[in-house]
PDB file of N, CA and C in Angstrom:
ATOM      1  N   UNK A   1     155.902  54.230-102.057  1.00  0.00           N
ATOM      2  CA  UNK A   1     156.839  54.708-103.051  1.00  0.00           C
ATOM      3  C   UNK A   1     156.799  53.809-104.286  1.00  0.00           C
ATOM      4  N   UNK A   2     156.981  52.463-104.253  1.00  0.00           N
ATOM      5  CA  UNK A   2     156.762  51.617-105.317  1.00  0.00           C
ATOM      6  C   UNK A   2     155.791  51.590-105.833  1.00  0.00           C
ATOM      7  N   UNK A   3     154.605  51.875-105.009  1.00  0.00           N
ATOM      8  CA  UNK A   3     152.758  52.383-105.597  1.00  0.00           C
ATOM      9  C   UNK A   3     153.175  53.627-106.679  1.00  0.00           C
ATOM     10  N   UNK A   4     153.573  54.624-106.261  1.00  0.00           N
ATOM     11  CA  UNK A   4     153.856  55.846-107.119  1.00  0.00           C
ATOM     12  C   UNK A   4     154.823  55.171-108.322  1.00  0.00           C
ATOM     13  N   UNK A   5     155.653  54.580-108.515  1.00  0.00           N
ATOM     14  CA  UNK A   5     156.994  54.349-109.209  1.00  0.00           C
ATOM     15  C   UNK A   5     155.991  53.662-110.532  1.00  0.00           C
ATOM     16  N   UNK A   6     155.273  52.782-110.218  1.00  0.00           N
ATOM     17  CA  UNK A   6     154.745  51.575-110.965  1.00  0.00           C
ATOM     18  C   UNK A   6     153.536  52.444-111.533  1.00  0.00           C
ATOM     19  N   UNK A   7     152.677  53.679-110.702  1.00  0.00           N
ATOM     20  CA  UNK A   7     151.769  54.601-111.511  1.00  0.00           C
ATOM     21  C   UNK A   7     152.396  54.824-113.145  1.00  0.00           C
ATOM     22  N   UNK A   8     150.904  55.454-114.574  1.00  0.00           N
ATOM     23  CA  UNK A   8     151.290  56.401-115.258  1.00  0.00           C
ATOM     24  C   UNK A   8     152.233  57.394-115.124  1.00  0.00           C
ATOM     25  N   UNK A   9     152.122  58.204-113.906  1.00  0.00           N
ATOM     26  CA  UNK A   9     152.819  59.660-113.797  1.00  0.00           C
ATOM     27  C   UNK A   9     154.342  59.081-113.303  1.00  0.00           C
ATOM     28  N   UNK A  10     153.919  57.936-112.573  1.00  0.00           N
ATOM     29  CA  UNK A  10     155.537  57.392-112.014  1.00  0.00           C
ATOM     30  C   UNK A  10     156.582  57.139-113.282  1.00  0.00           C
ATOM     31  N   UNK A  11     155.610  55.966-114.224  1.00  0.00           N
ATOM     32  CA  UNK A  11     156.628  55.858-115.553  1.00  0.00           C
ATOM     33  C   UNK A  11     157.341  57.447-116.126  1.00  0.00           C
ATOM     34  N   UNK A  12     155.928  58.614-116.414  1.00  0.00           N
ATOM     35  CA  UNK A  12     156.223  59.700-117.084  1.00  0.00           C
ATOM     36  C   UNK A  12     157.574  60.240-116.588  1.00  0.00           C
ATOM     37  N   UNK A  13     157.535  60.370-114.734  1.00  0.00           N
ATOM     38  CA  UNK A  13     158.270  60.897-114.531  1.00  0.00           C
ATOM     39  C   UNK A  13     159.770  60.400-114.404  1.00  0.00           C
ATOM     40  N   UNK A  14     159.862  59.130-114.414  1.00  0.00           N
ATOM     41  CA  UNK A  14     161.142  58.463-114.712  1.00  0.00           C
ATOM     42  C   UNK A  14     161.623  58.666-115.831  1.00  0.00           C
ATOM     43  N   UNK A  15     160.850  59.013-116.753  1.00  0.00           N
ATOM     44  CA  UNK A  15     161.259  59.119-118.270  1.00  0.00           C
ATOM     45  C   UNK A  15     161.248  60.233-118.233  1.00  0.00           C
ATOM     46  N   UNK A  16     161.418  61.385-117.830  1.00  0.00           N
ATOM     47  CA  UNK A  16     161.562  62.657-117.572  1.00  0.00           C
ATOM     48  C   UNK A  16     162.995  62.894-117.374  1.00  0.00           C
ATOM     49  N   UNK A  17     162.907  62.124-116.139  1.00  0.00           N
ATOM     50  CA  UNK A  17     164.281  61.782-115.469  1.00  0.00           C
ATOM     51  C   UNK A  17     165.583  61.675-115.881  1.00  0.00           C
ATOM     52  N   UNK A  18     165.238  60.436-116.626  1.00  0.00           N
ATOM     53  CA  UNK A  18     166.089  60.063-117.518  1.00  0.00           C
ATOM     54  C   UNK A  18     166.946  60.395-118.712  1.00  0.00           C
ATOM     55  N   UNK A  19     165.713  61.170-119.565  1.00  0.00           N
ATOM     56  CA  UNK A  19     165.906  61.910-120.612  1.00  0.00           C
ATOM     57  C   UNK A  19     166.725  63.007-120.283  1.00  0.00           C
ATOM     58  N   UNK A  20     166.141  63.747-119.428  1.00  0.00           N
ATOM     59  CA  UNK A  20     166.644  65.097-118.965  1.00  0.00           C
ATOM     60  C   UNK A  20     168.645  64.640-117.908  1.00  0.00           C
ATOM     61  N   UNK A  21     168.293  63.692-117.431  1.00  0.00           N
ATOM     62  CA  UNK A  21     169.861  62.979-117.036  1.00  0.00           C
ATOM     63  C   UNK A  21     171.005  63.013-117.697  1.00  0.00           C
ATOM     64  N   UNK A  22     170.163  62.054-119.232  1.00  0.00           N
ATOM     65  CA  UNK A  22     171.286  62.435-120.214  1.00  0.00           C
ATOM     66  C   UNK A  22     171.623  63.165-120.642  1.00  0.00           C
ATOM     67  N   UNK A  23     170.638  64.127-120.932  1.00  0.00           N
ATOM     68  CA  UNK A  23     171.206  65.201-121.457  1.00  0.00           C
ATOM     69  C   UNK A  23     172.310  66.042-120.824  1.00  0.00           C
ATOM     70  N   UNK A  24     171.967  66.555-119.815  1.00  0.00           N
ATOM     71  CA  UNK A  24     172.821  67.126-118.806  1.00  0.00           C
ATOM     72  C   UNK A  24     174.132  66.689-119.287  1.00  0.00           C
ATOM     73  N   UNK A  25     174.381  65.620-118.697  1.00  0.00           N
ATOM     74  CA  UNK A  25     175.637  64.622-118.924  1.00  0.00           C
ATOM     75  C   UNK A  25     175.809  64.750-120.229  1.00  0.00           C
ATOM     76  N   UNK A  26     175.411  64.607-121.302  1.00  0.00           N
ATOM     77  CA  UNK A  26     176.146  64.842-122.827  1.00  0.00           C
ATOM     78  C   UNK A  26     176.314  66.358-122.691  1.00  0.00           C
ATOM     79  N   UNK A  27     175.546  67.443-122.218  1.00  0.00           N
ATOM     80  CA  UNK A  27     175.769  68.554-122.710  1.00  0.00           C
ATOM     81  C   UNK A  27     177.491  68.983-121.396  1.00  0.00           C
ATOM     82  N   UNK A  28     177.186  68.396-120.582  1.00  0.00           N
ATOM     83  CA  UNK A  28     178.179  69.073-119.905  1.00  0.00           C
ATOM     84  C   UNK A  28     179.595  68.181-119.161  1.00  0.00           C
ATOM     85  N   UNK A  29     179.769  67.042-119.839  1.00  0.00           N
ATOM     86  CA  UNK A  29     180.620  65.793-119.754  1.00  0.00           C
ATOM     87  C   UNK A  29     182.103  66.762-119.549  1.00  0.00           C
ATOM     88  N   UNK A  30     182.034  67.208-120.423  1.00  0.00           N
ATOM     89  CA  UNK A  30     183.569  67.942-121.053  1.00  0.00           C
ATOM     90  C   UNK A  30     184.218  68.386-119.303  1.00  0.00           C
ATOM     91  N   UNK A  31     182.668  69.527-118.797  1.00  0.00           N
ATOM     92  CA  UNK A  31     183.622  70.126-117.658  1.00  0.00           C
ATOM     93  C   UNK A  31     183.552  69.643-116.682  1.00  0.00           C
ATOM     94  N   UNK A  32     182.703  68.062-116.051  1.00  0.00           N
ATOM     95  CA  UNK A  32     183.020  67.335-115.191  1.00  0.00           C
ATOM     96  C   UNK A  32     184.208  66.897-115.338  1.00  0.00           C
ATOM     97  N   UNK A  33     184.726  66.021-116.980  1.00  0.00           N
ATOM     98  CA  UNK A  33     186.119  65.809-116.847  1.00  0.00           C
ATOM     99  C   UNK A  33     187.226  66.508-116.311  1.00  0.00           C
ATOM    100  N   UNK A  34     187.055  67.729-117.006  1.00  0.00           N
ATOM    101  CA  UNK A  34     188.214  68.544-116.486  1.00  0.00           C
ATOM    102  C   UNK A  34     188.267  69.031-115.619  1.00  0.00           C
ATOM    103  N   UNK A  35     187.182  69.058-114.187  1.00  0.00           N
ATOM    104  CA  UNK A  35     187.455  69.136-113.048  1.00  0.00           C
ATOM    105  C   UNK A  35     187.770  67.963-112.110  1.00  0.00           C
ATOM    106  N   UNK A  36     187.432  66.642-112.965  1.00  0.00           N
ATOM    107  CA  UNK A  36     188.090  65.288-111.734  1.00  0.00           C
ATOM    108  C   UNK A  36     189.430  65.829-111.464  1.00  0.00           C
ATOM    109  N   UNK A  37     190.576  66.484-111.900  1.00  0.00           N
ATOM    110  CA  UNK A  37     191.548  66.131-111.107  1.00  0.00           C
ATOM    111  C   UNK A  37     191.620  67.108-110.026  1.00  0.00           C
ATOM    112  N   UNK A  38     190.746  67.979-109.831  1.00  0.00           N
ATOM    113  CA  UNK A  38     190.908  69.198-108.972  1.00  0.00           C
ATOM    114  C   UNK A  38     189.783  68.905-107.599  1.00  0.00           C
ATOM    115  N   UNK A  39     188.861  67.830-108.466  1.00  0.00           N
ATOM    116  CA  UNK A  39     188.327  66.886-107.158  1.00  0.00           C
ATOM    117  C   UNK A  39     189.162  65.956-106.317  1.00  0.00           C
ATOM    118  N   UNK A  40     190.163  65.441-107.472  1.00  0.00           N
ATOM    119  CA  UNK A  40     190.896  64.332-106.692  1.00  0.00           C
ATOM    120  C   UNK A  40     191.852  65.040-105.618  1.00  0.00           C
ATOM    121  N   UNK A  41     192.206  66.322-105.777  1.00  0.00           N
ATOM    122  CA  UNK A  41     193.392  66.910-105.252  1.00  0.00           C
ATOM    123  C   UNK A  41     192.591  67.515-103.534  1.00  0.00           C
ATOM    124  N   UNK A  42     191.321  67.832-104.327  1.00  0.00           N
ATOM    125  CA  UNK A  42     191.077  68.433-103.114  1.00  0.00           C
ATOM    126  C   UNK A  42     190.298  67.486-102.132  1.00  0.00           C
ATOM    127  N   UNK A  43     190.075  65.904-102.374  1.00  0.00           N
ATOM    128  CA  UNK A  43     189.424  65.144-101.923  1.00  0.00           C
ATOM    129  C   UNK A  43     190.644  64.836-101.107  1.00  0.00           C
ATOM    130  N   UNK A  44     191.581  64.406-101.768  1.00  0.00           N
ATOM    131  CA  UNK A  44     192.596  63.874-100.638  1.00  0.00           C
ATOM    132  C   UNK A  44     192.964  65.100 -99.559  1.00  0.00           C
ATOM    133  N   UNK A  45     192.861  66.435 -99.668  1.00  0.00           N
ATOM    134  CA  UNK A  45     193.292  67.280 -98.793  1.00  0.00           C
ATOM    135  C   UNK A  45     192.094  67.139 -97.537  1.00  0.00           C
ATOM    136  N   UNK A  46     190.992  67.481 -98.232  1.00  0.00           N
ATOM    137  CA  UNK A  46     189.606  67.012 -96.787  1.00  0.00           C
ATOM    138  C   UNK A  46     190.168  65.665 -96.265  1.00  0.00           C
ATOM    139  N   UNK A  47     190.212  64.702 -96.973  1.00  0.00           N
ATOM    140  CA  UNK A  47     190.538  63.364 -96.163  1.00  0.00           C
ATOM    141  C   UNK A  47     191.788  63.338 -95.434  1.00  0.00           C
ATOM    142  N   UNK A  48     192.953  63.954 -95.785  1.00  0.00           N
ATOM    143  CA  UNK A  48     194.248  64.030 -95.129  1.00  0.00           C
ATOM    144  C   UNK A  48     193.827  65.154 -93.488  1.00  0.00           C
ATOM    145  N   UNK A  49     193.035  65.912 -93.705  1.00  0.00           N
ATOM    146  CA  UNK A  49     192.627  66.737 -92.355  1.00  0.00           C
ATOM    147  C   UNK A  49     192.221  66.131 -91.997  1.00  0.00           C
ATOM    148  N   UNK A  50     190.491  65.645 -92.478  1.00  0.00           N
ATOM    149  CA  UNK A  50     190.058  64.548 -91.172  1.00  0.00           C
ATOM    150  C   UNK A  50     190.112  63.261 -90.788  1.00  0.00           C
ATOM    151  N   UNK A  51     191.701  62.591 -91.294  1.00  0.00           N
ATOM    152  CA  UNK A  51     192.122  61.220 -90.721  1.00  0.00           C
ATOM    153  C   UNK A  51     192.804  61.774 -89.771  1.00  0.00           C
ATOM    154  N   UNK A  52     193.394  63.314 -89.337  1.00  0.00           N
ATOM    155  CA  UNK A  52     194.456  63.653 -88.725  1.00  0.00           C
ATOM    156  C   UNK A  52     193.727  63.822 -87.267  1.00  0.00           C
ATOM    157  N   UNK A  53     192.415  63.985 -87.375  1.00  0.00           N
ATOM    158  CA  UNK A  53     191.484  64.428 -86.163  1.00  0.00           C
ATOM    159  C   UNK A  53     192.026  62.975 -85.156  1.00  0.00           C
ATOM    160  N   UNK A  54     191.692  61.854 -85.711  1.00  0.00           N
ATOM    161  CA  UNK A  54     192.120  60.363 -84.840  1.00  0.00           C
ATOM    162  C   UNK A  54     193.705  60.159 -84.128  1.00  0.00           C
ATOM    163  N   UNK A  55     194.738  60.866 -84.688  1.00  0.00           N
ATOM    164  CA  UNK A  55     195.587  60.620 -84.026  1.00  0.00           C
ATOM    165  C   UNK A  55     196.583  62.370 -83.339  1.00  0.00           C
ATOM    166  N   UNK A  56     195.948  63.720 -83.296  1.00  0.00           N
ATOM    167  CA  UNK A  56     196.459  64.518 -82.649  1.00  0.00           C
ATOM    168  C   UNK A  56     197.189  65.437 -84.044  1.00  0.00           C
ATOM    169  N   UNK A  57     197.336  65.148 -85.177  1.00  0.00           N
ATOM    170  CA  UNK A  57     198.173  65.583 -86.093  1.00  0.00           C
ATOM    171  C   UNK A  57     199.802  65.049 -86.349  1.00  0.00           C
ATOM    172  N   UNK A  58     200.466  66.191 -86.893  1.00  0.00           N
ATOM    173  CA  UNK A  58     201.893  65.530 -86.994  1.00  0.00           C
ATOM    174  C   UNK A  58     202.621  64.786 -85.924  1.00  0.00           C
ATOM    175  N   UNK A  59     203.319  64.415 -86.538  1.00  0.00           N
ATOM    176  CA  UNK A  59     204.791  64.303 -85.102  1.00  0.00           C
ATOM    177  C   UNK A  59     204.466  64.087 -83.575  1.00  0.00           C
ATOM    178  N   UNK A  60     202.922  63.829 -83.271  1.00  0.00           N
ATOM    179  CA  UNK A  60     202.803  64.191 -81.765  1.00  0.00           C
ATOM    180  C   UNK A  60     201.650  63.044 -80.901  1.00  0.00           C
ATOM    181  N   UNK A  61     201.374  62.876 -80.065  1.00  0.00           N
ATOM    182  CA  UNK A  61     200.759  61.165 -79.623  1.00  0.00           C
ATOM    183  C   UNK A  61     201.462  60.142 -78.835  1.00  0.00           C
ATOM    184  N   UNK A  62     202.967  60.386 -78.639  1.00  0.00           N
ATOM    185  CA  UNK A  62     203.659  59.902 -78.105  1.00  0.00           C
ATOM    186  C   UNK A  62     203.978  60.098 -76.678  1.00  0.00           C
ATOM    187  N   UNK A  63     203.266  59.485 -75.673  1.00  0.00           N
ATOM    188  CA  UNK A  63     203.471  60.038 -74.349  1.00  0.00           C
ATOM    189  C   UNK A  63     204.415  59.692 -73.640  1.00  0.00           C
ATOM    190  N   UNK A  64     205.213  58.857 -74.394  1.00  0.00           N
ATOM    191  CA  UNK A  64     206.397  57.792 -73.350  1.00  0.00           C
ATOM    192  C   UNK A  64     207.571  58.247 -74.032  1.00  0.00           C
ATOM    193  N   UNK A  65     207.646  58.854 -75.105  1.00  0.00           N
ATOM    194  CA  UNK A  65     209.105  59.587 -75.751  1.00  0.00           C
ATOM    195  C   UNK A  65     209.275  58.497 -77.021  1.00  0.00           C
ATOM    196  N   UNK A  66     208.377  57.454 -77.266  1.00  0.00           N
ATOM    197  CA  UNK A  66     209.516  56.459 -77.902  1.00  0.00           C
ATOM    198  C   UNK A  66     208.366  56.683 -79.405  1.00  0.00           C
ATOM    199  N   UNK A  67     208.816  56.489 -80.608  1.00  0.00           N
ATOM    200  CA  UNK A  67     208.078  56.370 -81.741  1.00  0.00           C
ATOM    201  C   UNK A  67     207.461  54.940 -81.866  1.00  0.00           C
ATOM    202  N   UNK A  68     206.658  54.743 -82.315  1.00  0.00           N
ATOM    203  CA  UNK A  68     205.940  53.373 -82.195  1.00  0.00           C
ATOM    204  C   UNK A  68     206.511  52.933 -83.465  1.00  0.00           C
ATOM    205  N   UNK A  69     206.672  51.202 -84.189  1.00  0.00           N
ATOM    206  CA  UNK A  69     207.393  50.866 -85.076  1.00  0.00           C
ATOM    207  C   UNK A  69     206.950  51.487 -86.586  1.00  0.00           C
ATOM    208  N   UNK A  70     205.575  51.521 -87.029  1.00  0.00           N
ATOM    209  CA  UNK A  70     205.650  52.294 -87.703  1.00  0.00           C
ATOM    210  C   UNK A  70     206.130  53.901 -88.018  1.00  0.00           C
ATOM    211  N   UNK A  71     206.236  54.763 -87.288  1.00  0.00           N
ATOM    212  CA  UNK A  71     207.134  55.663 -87.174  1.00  0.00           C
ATOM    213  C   UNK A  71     208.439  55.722 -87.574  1.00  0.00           C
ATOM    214  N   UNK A  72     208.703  54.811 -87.082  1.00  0.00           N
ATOM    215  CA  UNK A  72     210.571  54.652 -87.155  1.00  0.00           C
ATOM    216  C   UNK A  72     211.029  54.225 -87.552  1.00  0.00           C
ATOM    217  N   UNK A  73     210.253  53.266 -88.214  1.00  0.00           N
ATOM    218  CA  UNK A  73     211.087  52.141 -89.751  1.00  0.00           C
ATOM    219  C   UNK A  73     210.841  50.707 -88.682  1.00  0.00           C
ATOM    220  N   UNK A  74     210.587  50.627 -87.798  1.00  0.00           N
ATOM    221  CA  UNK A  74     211.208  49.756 -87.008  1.00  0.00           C
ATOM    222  C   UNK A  74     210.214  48.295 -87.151  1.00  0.00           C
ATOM    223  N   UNK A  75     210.978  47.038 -86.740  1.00  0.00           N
ATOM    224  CA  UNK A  75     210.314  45.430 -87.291  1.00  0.00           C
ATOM    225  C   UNK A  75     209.088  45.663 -86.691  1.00  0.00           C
ATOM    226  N   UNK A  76     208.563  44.803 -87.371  1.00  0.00           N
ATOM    227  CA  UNK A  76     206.845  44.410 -86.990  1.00  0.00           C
ATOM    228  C   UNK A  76     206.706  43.843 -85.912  1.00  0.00           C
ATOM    229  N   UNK A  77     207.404  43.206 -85.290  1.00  0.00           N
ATOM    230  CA  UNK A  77     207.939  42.024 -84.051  1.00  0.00           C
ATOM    231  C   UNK A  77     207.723  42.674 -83.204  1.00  0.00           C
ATOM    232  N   UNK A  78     207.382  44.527 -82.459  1.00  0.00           N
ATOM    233  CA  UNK A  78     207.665  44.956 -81.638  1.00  0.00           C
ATOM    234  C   UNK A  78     206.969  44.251 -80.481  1.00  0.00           C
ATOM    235  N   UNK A  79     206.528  44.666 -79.476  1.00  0.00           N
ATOM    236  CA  UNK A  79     205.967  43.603 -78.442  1.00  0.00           C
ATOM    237  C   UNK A  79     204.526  45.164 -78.501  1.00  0.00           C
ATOM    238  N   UNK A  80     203.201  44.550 -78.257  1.00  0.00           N
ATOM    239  CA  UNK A  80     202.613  45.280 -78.481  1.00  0.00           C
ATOM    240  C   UNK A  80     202.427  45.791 -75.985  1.00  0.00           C
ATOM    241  N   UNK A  81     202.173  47.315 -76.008  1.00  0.00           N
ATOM    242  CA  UNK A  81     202.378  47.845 -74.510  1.00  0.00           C
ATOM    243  C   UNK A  81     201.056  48.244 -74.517  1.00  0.00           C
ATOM    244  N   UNK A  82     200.203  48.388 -73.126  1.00  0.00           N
ATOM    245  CA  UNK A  82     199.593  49.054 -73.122  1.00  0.00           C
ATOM    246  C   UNK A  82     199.282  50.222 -72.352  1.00  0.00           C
ATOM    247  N   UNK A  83     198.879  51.059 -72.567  1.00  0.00           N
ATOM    248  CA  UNK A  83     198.847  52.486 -71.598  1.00  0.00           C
ATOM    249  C   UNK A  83     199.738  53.100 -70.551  1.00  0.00           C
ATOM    250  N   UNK A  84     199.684  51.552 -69.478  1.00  0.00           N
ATOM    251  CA  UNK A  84     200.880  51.881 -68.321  1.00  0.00           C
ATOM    252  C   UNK A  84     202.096  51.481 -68.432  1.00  0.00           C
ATOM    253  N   UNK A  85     202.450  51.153 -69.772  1.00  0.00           N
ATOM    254  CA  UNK A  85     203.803  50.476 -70.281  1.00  0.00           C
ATOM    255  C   UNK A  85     204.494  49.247 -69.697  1.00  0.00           C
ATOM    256  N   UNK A  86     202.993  48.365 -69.677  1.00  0.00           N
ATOM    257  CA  UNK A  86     203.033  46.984 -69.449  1.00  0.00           C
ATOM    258  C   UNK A  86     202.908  45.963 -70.730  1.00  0.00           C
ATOM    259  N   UNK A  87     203.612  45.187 -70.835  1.00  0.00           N
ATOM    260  CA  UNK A  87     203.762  44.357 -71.452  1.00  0.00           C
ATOM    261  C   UNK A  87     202.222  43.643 -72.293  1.00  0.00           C
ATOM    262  N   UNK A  88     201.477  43.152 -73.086  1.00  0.00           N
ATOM    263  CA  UNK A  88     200.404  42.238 -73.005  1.00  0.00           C
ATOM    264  C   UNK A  88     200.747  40.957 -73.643  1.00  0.00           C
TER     265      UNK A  88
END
């Protein structure tokens, strides 16, 4: 790949590249802008679904009845349990 890159045709075609890059981008800047915020909106919606895959979705994960401290407002201090609601 670096054999090709460092060729005549490699320079040509980087400068192809390039040229033709910018342009793009100057000719069509305007409507990338004005779609970032409709990326940002819909980026956080994909990411808000698939962080939800790791913990079951809303409200639900809780097999012992009790909300864990983040849930509930509750101190950081909690004692951390594990699985069989033993102490560690």
């Amino acid at each position: 790949m670096r054999k090709f890159l460092l060729s005549p045709t490699g320079f040509v075609l980087t400068g192809f590249l390039v040229i033709g890059g910018y342009f793009l981008w100057a000719e069509h800047q305007v409507h990338v802008v004005t779609a970032l915020p409709w990326l940002l909106i819909g980026g956080c919606l994909v990411m808000h679904l698939f962080m939800h895959g790791s913990h079951g979705g809303h409200g639900g994960g809780h097999t012992d009845g009790r909300a864990n401290s983040r849930d509930s407002g509750g101190s950081d201090d909690a004692k951390a349990v594990d699985h069989e609601g033993e102490e560690r």
